[in-house]
C-alpha atoms as a PDB file:
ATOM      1  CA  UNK A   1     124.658 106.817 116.549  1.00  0.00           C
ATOM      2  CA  UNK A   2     120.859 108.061 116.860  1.00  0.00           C
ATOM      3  CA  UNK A   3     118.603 105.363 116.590  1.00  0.00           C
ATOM      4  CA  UNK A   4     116.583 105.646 113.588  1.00  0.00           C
ATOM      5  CA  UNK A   5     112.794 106.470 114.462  1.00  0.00           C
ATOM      6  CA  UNK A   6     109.970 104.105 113.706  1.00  0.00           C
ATOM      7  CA  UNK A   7     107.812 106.922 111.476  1.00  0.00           C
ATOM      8  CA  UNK A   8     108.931 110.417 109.931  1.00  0.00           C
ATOM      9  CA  UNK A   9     105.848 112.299 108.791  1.00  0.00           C
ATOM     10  CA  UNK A  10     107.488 115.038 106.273  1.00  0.00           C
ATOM     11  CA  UNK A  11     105.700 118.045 105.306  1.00  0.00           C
ATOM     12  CA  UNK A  12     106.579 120.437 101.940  1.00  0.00           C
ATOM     13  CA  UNK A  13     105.642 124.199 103.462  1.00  0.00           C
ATOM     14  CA  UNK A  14     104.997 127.213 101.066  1.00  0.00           C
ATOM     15  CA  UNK A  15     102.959 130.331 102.052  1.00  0.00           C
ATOM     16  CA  UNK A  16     101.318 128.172 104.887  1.00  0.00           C
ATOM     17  CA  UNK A  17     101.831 130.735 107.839  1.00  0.00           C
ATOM     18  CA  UNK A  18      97.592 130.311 109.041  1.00  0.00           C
ATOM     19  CA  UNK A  19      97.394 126.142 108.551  1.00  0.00           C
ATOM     20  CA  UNK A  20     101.129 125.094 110.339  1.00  0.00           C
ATOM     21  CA  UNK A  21      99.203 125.892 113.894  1.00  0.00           C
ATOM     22  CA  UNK A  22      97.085 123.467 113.612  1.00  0.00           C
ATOM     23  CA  UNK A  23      99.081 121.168 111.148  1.00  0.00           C
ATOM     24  CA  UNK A  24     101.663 121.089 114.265  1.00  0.00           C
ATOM     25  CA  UNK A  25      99.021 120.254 116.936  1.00  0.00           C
ATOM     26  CA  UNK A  26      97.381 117.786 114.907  1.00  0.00           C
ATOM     27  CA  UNK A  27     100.704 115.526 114.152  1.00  0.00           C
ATOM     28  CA  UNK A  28     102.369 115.773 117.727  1.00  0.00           C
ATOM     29  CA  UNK A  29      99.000 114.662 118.944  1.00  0.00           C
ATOM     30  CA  UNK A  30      98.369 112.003 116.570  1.00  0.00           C
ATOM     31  CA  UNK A  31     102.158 110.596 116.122  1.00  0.00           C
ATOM     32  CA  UNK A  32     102.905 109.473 119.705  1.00  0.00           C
ATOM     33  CA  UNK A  33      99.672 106.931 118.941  1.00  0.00           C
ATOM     34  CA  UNK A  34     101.055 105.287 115.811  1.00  0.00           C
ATOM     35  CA  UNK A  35     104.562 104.790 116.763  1.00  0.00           C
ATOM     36  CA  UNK A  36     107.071 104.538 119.606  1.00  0.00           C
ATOM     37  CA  UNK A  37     108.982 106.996 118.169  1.00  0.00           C
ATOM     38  CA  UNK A  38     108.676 109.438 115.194  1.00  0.00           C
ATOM     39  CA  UNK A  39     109.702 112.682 113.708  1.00  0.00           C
ATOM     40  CA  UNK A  40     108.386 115.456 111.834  1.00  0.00           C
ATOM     41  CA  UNK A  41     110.564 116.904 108.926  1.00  0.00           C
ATOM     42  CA  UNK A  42     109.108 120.606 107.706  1.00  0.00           C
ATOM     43  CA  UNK A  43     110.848 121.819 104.567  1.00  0.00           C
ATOM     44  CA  UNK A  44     110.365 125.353 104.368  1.00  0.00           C
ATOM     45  CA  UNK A  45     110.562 125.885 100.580  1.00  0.00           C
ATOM     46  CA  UNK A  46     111.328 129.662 100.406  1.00  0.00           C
ATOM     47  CA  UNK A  47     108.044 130.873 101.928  1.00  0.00           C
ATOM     48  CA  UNK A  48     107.543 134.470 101.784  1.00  0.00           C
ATOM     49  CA  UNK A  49     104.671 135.240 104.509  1.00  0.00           C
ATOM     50  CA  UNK A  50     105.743 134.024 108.524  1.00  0.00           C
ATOM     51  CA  UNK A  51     105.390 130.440 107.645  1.00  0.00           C
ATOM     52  CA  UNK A  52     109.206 130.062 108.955  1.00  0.00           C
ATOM     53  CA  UNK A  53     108.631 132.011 111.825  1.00  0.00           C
ATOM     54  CA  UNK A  54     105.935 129.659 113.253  1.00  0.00           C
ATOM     55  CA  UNK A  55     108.268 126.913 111.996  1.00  0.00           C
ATOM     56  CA  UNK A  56     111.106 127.578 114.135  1.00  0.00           C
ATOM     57  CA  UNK A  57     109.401 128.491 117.569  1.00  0.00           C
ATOM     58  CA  UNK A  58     107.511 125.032 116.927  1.00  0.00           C
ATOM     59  CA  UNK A  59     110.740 123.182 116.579  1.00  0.00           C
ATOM     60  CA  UNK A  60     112.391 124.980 119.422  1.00  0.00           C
ATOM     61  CA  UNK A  61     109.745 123.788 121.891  1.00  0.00           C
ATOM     62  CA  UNK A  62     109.426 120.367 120.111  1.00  0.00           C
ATOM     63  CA  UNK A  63     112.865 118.363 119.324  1.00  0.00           C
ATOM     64  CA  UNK A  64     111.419 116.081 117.587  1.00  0.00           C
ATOM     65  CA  UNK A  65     110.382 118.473 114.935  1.00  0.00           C
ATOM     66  CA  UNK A  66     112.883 119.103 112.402  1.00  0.00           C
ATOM     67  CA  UNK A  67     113.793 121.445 109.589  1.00  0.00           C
ATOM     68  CA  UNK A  68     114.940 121.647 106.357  1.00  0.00           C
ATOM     69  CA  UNK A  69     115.340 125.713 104.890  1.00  0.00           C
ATOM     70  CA  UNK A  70     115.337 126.836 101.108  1.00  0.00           C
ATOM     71  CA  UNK A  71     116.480 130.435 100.881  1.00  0.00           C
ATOM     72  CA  UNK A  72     114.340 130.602  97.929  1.00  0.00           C
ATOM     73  CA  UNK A  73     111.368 128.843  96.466  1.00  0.00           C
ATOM     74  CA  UNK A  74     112.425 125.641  94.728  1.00  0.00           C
ATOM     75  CA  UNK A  75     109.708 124.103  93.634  1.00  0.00           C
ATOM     76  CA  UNK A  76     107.161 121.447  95.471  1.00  0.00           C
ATOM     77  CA  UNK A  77     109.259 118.356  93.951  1.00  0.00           C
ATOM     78  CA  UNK A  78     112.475 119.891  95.479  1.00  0.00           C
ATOM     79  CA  UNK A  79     110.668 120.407  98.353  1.00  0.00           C
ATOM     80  CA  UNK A  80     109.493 116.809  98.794  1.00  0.00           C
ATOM     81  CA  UNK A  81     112.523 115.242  97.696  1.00  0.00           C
ATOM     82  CA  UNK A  82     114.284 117.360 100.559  1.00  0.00           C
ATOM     83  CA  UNK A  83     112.275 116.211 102.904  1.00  0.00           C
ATOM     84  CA  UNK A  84     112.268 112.522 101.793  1.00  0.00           C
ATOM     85  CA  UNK A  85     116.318 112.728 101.869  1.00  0.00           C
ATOM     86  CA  UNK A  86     116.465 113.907 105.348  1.00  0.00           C
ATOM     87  CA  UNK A  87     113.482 111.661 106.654  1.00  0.00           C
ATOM     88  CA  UNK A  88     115.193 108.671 108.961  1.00  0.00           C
ATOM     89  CA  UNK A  89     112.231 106.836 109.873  1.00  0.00           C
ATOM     90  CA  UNK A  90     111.594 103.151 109.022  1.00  0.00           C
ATOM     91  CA  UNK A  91     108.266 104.519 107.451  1.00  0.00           C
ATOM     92  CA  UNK A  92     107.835 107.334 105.499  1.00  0.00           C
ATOM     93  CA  UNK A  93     104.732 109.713 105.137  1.00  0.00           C
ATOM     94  CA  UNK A  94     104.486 112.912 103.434  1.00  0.00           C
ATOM     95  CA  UNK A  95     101.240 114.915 103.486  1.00  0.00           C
ATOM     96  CA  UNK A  96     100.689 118.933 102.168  1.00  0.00           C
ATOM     97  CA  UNK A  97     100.587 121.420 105.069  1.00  0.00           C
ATOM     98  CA  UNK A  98      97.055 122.986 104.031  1.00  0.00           C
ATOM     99  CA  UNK A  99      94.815 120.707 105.886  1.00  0.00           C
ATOM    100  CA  UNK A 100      93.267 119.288 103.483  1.00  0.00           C
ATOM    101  CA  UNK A 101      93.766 115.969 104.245  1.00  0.00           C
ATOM    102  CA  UNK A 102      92.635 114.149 107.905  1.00  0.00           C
ATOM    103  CA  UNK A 103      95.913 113.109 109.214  1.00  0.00           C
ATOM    104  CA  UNK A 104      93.945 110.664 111.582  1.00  0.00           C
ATOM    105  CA  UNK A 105      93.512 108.092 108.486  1.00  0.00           C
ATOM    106  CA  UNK A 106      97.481 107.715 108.274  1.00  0.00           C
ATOM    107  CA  UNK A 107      96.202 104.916 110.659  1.00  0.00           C
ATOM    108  CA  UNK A 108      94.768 103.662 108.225  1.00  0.00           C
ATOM    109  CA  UNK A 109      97.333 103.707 105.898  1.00  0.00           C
ATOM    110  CA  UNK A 110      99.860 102.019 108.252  1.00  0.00           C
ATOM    111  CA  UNK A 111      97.900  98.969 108.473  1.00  0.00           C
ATOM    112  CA  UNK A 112      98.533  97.932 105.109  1.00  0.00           C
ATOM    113  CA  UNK A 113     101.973  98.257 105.501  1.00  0.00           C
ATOM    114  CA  UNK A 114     102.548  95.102 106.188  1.00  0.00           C
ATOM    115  CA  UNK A 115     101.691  93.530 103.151  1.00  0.00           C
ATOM    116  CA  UNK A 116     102.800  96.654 100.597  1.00  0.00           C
ATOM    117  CA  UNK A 117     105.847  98.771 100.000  1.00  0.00           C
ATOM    118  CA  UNK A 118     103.973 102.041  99.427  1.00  0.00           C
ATOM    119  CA  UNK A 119     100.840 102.774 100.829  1.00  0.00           C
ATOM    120  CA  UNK A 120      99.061 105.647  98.486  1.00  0.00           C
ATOM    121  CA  UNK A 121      95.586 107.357  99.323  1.00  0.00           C
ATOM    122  CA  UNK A 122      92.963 108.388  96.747  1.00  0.00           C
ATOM    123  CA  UNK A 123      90.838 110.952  97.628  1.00  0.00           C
ATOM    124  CA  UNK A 124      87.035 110.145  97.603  1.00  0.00           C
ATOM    125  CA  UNK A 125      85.302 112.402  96.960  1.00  0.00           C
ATOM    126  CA  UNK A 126      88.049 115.053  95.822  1.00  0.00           C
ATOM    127  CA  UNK A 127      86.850 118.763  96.915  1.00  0.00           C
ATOM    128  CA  UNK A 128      88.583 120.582  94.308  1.00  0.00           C
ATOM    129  CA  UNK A 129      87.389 122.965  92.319  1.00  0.00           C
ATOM    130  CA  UNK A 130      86.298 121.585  88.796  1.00  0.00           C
ATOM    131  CA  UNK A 131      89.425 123.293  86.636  1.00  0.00           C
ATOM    132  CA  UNK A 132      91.679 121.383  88.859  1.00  0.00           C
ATOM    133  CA  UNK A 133      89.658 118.068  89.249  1.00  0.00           C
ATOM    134  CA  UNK A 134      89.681 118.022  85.012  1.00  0.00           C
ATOM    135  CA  UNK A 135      93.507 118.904  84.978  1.00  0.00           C
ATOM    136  CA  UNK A 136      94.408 115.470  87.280  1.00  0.00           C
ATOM    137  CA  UNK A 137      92.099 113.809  85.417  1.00  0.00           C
ATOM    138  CA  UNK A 138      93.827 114.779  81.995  1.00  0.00           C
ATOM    139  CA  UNK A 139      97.546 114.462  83.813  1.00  0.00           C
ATOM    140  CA  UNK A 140      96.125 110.758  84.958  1.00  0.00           C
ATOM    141  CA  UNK A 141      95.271 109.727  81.408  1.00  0.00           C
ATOM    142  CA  UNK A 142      98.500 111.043  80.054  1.00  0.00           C
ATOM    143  CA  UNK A 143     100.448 109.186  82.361  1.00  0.00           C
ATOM    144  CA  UNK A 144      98.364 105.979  82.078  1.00  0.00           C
ATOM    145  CA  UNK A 145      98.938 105.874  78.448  1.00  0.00           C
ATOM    146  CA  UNK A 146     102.817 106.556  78.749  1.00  0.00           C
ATOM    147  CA  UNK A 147     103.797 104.048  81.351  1.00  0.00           C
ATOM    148  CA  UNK A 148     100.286 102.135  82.314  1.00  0.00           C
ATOM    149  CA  UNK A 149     100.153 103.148  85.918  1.00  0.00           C
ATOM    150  CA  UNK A 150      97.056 101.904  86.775  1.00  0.00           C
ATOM    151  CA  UNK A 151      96.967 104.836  90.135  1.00  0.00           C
ATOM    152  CA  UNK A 152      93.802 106.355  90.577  1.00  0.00           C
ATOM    153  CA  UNK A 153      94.645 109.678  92.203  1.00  0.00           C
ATOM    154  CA  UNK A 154      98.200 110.589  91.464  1.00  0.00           C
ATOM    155  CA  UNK A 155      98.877 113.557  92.629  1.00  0.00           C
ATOM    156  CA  UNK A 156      97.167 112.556  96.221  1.00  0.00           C
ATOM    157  CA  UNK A 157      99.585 114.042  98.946  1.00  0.00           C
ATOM    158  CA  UNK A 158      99.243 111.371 101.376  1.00  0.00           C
ATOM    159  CA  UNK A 159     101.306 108.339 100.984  1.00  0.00           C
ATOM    160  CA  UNK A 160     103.249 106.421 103.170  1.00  0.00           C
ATOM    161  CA  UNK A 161     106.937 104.295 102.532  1.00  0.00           C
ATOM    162  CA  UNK A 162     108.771 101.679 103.908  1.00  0.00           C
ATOM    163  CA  UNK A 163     112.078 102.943 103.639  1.00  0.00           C
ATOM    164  CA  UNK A 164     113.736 100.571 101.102  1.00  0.00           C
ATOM    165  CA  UNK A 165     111.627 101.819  98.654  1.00  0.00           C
ATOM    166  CA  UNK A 166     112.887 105.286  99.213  1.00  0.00           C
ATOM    167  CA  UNK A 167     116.321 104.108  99.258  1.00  0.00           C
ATOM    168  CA  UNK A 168     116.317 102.035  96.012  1.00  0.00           C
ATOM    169  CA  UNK A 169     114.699 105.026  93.292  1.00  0.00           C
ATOM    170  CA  UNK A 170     116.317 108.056  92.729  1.00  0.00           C
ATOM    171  CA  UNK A 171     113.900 111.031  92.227  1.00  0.00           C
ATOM    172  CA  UNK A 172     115.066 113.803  90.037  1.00  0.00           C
ATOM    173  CA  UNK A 173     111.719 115.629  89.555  1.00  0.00           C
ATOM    174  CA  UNK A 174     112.176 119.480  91.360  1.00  0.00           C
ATOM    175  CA  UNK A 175     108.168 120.226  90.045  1.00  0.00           C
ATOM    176  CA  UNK A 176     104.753 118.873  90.432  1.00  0.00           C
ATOM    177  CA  UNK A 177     105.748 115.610  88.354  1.00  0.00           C
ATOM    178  CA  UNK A 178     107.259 114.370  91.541  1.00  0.00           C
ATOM    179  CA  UNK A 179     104.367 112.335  92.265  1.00  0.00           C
ATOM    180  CA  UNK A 180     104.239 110.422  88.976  1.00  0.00           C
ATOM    181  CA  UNK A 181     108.097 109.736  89.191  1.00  0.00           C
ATOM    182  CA  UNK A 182     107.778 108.494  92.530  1.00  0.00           C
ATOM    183  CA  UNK A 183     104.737 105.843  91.953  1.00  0.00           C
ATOM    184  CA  UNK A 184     106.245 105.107  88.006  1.00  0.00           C
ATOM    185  CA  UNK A 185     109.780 104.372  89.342  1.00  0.00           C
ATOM    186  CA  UNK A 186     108.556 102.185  92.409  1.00  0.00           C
ATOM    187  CA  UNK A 187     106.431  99.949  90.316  1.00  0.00           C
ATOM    188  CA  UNK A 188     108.969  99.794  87.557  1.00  0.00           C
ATOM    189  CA  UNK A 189     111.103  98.648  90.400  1.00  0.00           C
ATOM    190  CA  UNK A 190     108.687  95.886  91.186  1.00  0.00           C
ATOM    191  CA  UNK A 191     107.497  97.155  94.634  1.00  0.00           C
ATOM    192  CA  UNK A 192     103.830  96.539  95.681  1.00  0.00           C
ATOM    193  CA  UNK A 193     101.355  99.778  95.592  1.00  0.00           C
ATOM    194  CA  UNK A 194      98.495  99.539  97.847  1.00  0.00           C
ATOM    195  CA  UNK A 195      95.451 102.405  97.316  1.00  0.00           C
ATOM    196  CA  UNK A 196      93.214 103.312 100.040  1.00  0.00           C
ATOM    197  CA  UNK A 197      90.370 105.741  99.778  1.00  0.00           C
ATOM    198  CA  UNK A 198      91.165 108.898 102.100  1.00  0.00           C
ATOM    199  CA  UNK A 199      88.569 112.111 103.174  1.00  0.00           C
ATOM    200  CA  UNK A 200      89.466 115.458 101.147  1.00  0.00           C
ATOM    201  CA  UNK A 201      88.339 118.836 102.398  1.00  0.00           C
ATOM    202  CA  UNK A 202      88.491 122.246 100.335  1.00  0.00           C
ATOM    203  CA  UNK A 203      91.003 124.691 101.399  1.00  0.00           C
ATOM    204  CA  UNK A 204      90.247 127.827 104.039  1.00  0.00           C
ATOM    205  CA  UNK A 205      93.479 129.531 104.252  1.00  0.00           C
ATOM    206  CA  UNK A 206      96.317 129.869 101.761  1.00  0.00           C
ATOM    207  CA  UNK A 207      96.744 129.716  97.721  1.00  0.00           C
ATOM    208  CA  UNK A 208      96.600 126.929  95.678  1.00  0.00           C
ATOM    209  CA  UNK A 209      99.114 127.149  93.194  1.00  0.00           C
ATOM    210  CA  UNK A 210      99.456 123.553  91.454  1.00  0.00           C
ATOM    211  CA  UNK A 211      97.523 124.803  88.199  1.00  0.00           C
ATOM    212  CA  UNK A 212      99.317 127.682  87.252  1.00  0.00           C
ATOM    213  CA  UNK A 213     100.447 127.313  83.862  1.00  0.00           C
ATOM    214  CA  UNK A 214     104.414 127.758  84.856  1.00  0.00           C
ATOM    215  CA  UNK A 215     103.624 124.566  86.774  1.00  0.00           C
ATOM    216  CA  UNK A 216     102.067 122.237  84.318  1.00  0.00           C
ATOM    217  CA  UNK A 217     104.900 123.300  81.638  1.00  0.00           C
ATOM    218  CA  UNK A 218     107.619 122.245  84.431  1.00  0.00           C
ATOM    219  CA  UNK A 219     105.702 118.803  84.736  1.00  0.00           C
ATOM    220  CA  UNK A 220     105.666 118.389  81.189  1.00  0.00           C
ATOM    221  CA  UNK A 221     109.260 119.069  80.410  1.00  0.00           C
ATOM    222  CA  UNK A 222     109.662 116.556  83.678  1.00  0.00           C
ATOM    223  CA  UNK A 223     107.454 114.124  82.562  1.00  0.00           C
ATOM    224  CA  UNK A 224     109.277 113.778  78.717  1.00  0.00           C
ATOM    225  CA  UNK A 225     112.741 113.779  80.326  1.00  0.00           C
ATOM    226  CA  UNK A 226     111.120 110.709  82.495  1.00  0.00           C
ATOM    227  CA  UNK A 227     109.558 108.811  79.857  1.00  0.00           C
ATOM    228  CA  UNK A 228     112.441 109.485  77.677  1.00  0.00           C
ATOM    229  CA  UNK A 229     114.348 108.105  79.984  1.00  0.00           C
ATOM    230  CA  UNK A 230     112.730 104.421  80.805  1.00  0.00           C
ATOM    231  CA  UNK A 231     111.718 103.599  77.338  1.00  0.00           C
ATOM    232  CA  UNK A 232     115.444 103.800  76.490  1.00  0.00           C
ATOM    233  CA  UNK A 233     117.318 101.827  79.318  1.00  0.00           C
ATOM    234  CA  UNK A 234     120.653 103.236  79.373  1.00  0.00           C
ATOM    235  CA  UNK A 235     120.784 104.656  75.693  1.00  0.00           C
ATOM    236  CA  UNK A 236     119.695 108.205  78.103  1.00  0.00           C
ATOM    237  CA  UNK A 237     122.648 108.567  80.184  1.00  0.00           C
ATOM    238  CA  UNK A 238     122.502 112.665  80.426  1.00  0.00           C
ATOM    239  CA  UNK A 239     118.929 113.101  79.251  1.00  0.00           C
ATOM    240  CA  UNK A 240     116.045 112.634  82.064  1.00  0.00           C
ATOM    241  CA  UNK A 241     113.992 114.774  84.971  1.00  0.00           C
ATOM    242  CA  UNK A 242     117.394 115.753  86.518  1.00  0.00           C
ATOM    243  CA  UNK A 243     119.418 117.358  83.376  1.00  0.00           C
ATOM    244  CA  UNK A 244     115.767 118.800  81.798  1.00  0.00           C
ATOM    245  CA  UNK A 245     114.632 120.833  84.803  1.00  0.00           C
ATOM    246  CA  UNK A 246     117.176 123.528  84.184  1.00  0.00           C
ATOM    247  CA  UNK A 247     115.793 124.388  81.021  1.00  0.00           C
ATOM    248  CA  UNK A 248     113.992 127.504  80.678  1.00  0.00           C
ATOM    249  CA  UNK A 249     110.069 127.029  81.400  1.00  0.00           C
ATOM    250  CA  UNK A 250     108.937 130.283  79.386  1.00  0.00           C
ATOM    251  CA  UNK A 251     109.047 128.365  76.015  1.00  0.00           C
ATOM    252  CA  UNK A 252     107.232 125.106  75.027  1.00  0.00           C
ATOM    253  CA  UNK A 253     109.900 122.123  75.415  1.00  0.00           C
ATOM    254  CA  UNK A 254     111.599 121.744  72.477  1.00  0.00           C
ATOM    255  CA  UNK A 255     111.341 118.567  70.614  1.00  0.00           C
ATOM    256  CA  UNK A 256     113.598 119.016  68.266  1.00  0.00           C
ATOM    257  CA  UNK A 257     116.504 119.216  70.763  1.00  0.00           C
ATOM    258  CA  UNK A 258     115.778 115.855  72.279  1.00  0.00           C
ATOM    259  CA  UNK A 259     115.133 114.346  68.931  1.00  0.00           C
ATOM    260  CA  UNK A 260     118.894 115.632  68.323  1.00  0.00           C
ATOM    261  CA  UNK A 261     119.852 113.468  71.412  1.00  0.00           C
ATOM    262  CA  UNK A 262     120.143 110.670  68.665  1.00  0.00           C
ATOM    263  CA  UNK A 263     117.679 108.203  71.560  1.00  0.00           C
ATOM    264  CA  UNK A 264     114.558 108.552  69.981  1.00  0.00           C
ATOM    265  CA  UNK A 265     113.167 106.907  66.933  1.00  0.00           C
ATOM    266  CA  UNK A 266     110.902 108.759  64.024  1.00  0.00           C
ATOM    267  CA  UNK A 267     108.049 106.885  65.702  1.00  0.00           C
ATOM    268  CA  UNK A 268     108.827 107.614  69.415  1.00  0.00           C
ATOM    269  CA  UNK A 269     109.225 111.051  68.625  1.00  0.00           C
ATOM    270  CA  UNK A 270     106.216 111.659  66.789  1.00  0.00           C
ATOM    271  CA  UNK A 271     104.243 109.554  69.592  1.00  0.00           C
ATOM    272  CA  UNK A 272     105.318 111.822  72.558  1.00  0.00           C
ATOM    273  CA  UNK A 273     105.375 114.685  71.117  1.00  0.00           C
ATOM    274  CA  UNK A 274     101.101 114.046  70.263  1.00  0.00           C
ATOM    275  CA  UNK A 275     100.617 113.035  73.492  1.00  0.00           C
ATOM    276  CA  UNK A 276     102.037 116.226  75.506  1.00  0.00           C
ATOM    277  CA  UNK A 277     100.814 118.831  72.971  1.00  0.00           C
ATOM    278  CA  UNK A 278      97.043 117.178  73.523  1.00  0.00           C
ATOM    279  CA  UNK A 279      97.931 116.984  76.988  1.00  0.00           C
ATOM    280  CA  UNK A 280      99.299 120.698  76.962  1.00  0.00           C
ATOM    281  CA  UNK A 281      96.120 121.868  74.929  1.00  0.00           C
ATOM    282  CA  UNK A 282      93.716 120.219  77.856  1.00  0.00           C
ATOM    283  CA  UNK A 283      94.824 121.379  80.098  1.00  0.00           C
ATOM    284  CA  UNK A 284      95.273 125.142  79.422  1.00  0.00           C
ATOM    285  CA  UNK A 285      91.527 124.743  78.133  1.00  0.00           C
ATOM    286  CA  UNK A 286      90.715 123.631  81.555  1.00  0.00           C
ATOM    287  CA  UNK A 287      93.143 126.427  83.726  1.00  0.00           C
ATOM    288  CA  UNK A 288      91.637 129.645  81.207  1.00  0.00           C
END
């Protein structure tokens, strides 16, 4: 049996054929200085440019790279959750393949993991462009007010696991909710969340493509099947993230269905129902 490696360092990949060059070089450098032994998981999630090209001549040369192929473009939950599945190491860290993050300051992360199940950055200062910086910032306050997490960047693609904490949650999100069920479910679960400030730099090569409005309707429809879900323990057996995100995204979620589900009250209905549409109406304020 393989032994399992100390760190895995997993990377979602879509449309990222100019940043995986240097993405590669900067994680084969910087792993063999934070552990004994590591790998890096790539999960190609359908990418239509050469992204997958450059993938596989990397791994070829490199067998401690590995990969994990979607014929077609799943979604950057799927992609993440793929990755997290296949990861082996004893710590877990996921990062986006744009280079938009330093991957020098996992360091930094990894010495609070020690004292803290999950290890989550914050970027400080965030260089975003405003649209996007207002959309977290609505998507924070929505999620603060429908399960308290008390996280001050979300969404922040560079966080780092001890593996029990991957092994004890089940993630069901296939969109960009992913995030928020990762951090809800672990604190729900009682594990300890550490945040630590990381750099942020703007984007040179690719397309950003976390505000289209496709997107935010997926994380809605992910986010009600996940509240729905936890304020009714058990009383949601078929209804949560995992049985919601085949439902068609070209039409707003509808209530009524769910209400039909017989698991939510007058008042629980009414209350989530306000607090996407405001959400819903912020945000597509902020994207036009």
């Amino acid at each position: 049996m393989t032994a399992r490696p100390q760190l895995s360092l997993v990377f979602p990949v879509f449309d990222e054929e100019p940043n995986l060059g240097p993405l590669f070089d900067r994680a084969l450098a910087l792993a063999p200085r934070l552990a004994r032994d590591f790998e890096i998981v790539v999960v190609d999630d359908g990418s239509r440019d050469g992204s997958l090209a450059v993938i596989e001549a990397r791994r070829r040369a490199e067998p401690r790279i590995r990969v994990v192929r979607h014929a077609a473009n799943q979604g950057y939950g799927a992609a993440l959750r793929a990755g997290l599945r296949e990861a082996r190491g004893d710590l877990v860290f996921f990062s986006d393949a744009d280079l938009q993050f330093d991957l020098e300051e996992l360091a930094t992360l990894l010495a609070h993991t020690f004292e803290f199940d999950l290890v989550a950055g914050y970027r400080e200062p965030r260089r975003d462009p405003f649209p996007r910086i207002a959309l977290a910032a609505t998507w924070g306050a929505l999620v603060r007010g429908l399960f308290g997490l008390r996280v001050r960047d979300i969404d922040c693609a560079f966080k780092v696991f001890h593996r029990r904490v991957l092994e004890a949650i089940p993630i069901a999100s296939v969109g960009a909710c992913v995030n928020t069920e990762i951090l809800v479910r672990a604190e729900q679960a009682g594990f300890r969340i550490h945040q630590v400030a990381v750099s942020h730099r703007r984007r040179r090569a690719g397309r950003q493509t976390g505000a289209h409005p496709k997107v935010i309707l997926r994380a809605l429809v992910e986010l009600a099947g996940l509240y729905a879900e936890l304020r009714r323990p058990g009383s949601w057996p078929s209804l949560g993230a995992a049985s919601l995100r085949g439902q068609a995204l070209s039409t707003p979620l509808d209530f009524a269905s769910l209400r039909g589900q017989g698991s939510l009250t007058p008042l629980d209905f009414a209350s989530l129902r306000g607090r996407l549409a405001a959400a819903l109406r912020a945000t597509s304020r902020e994207v036009s």
